[in-house]
C-alpha atoms as a PDB file:
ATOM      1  CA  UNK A   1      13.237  -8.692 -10.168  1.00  0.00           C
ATOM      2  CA  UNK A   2       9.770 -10.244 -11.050  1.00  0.00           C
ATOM      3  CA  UNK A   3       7.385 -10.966  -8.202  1.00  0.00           C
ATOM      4  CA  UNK A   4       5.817 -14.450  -6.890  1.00  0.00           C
ATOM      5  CA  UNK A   5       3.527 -15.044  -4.184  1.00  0.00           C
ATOM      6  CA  UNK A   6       5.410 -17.312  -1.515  1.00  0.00           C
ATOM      7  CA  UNK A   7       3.495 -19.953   0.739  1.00  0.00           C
ATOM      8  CA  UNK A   8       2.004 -19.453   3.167  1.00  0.00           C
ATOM      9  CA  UNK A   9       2.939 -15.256   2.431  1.00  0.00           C
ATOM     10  CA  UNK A  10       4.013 -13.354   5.595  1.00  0.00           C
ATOM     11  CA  UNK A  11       4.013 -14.064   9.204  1.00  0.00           C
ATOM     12  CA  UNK A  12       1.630 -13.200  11.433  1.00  0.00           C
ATOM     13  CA  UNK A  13       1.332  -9.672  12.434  1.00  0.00           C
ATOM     14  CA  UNK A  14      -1.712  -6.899  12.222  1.00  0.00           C
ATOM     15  CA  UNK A  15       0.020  -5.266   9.011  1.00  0.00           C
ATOM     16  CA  UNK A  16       1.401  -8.564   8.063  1.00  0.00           C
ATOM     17  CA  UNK A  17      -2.332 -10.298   7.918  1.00  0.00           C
ATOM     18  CA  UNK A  18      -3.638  -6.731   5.823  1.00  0.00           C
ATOM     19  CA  UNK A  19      -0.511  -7.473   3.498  1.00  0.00           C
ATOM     20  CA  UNK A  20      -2.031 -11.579   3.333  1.00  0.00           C
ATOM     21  CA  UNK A  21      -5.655 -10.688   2.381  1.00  0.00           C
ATOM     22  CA  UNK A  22      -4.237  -8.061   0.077  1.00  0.00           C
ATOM     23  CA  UNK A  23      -2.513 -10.535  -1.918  1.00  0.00           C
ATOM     24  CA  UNK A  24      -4.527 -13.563  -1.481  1.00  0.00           C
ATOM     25  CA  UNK A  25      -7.109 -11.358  -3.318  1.00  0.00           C
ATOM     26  CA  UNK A  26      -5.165 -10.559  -5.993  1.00  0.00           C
ATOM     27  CA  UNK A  27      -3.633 -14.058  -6.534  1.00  0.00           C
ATOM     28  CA  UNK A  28      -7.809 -15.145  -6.791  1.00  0.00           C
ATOM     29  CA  UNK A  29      -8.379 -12.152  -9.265  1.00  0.00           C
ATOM     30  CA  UNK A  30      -6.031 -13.044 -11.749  1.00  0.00           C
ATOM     31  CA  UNK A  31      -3.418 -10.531 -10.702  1.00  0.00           C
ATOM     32  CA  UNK A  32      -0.742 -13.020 -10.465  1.00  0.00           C
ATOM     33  CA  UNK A  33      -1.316 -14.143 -13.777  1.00  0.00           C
ATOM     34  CA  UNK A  34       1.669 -12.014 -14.973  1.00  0.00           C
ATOM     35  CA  UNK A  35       4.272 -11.483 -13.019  1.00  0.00           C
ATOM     36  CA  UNK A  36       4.916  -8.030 -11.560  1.00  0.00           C
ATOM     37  CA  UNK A  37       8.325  -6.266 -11.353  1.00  0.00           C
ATOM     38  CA  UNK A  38       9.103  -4.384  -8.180  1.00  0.00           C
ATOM     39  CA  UNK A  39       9.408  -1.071 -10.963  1.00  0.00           C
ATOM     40  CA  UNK A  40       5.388  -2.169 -11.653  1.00  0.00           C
ATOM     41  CA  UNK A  41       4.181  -2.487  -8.094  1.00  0.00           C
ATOM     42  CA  UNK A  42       5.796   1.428  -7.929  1.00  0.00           C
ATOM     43  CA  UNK A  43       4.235   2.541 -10.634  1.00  0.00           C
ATOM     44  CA  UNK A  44       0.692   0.971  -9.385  1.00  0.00           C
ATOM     45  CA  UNK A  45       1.511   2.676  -5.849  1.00  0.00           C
ATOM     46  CA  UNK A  46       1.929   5.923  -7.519  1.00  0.00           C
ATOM     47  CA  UNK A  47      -1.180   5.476 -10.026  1.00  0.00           C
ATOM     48  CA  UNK A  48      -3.197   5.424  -6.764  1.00  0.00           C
ATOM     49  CA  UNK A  49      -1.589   8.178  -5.150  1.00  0.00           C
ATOM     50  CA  UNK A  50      -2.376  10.168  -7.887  1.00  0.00           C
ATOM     51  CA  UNK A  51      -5.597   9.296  -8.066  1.00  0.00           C
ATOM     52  CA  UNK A  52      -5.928  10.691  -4.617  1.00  0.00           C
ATOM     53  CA  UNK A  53      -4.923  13.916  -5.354  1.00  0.00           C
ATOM     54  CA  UNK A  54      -7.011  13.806  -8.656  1.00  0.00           C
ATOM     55  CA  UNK A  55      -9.990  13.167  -5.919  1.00  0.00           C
ATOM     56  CA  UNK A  56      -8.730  16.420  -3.888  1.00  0.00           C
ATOM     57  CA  UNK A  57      -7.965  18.694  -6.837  1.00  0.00           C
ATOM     58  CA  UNK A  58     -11.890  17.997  -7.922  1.00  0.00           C
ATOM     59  CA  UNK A  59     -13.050  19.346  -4.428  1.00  0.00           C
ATOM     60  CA  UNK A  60     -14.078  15.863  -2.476  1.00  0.00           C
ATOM     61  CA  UNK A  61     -13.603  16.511   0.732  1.00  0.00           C
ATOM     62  CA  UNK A  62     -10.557  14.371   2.040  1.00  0.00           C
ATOM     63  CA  UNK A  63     -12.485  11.947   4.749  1.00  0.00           C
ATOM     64  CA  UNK A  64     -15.412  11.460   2.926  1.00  0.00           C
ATOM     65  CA  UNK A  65     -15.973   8.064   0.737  1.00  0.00           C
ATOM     66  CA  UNK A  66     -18.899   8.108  -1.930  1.00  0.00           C
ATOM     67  CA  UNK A  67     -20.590   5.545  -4.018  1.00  0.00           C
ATOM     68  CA  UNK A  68     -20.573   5.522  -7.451  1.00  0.00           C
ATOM     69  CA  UNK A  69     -22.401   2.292  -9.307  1.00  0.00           C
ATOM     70  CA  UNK A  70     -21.952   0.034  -5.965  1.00  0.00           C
ATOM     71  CA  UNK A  71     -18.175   1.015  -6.223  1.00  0.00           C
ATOM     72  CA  UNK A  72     -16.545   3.439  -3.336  1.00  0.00           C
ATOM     73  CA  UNK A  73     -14.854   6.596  -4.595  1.00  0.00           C
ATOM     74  CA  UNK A  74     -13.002   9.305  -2.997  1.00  0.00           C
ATOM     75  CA  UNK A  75      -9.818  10.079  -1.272  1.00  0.00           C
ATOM     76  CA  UNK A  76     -10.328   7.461   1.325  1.00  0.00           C
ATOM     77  CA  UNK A  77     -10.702   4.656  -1.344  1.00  0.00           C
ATOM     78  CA  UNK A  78      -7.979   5.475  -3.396  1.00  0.00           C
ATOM     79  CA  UNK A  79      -5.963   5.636   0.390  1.00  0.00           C
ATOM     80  CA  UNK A  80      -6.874   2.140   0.438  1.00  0.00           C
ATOM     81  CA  UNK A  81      -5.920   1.589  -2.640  1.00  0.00           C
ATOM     82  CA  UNK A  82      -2.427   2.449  -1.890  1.00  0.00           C
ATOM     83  CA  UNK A  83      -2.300  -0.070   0.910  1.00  0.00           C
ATOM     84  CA  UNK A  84      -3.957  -2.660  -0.864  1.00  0.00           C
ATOM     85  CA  UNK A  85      -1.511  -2.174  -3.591  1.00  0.00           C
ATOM     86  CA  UNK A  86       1.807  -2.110  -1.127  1.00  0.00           C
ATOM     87  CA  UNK A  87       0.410  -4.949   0.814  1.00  0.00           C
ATOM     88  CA  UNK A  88       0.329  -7.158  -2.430  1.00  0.00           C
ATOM     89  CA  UNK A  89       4.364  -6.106  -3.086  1.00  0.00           C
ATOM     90  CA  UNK A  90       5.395  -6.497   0.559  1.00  0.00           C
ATOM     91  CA  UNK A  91       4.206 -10.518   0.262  1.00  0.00           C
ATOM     92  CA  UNK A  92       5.633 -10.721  -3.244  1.00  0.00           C
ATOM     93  CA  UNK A  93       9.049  -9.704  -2.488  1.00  0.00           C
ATOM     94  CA  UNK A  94       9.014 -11.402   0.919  1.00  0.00           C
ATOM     95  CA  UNK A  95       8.885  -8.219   2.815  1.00  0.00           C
ATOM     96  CA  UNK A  96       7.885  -8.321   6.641  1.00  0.00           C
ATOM     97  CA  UNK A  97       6.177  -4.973   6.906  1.00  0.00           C
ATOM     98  CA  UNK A  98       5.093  -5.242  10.661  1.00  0.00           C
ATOM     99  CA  UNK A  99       8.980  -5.620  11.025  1.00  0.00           C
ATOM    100  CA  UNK A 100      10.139  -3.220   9.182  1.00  0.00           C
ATOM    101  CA  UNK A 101       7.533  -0.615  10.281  1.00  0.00           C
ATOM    102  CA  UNK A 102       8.898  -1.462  13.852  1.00  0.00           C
ATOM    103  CA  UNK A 103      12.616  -1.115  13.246  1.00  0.00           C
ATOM    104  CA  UNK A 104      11.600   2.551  11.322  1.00  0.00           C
ATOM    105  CA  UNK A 105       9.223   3.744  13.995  1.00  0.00           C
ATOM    106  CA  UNK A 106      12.021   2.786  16.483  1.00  0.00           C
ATOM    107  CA  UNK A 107      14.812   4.923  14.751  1.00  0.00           C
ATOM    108  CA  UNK A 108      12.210   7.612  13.670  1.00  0.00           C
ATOM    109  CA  UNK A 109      11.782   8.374  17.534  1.00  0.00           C
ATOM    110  CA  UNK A 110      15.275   8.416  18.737  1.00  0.00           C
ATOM    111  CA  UNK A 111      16.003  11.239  16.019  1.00  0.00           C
ATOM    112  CA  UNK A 112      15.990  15.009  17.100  1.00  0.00           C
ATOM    113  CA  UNK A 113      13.451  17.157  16.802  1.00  0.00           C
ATOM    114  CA  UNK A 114      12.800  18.250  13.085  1.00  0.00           C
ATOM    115  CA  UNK A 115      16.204  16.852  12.165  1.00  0.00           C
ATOM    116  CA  UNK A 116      17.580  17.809   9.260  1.00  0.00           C
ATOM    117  CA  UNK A 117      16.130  21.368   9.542  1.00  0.00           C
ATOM    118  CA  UNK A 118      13.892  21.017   6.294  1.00  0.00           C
ATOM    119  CA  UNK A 119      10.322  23.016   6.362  1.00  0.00           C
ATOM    120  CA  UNK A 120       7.939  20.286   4.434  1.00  0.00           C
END
């Protein structure tokens, strides 16, 4: 499935309005120039994710962001990233995060404690 932005994107909501700007951004930046398959928005996710660790396995400290020719850098950054990056899928494929992080949060606290029994 190939992404579009939909107007006006998601309704309001504090993860909602992140998700907005996110994409509003990247529609301005050219980043809607080619559509973007869910499978692509993944792979972006991970690319920044990865870069994260890349940041930790080179010893930056984890909460500490660093400029580097006017651009930020670090573990932080590339955290951001990641949201940046997930906010621009959730308003292409119509996804209501500050719903769906509700109806999770709401099921993640009636489970039991360490359910499932696994150790990580």
């Amino acid at each position: 499935m190939t992404a579009h932005l939909p107007e006006p994107f998601l309704p309001p909501g504090p993860l909602n309005s992140l998700c907005n700007a996110a994409a509003k951004t990247a529609r301005e930046k050219g980043w809607e120039d080619t559509p973007r398959t869910f499978v692509d928005f993944i792979a972006l996710l991970h690319s920044e994710l990865s870069e994260a660790l890349e940041e930790y396995r080179n010893n930056y400290p984890i909460a500490e962001t660093r400029i580097e020719n006017g651009k930020p850098e670090g573990i932080p950054s590339e955290l951001a990233d990641v949201f940046i990056r997930l906010g621009h899928l959730c308003v292409s494929f119509g996804i209501n995060l500050d719903e769906a992080v509700a109806t999770k949060s709401a099921y993640n606290e009636s489970r039991p404690y360490r359910h499932g029994g696994k150790r990580l």
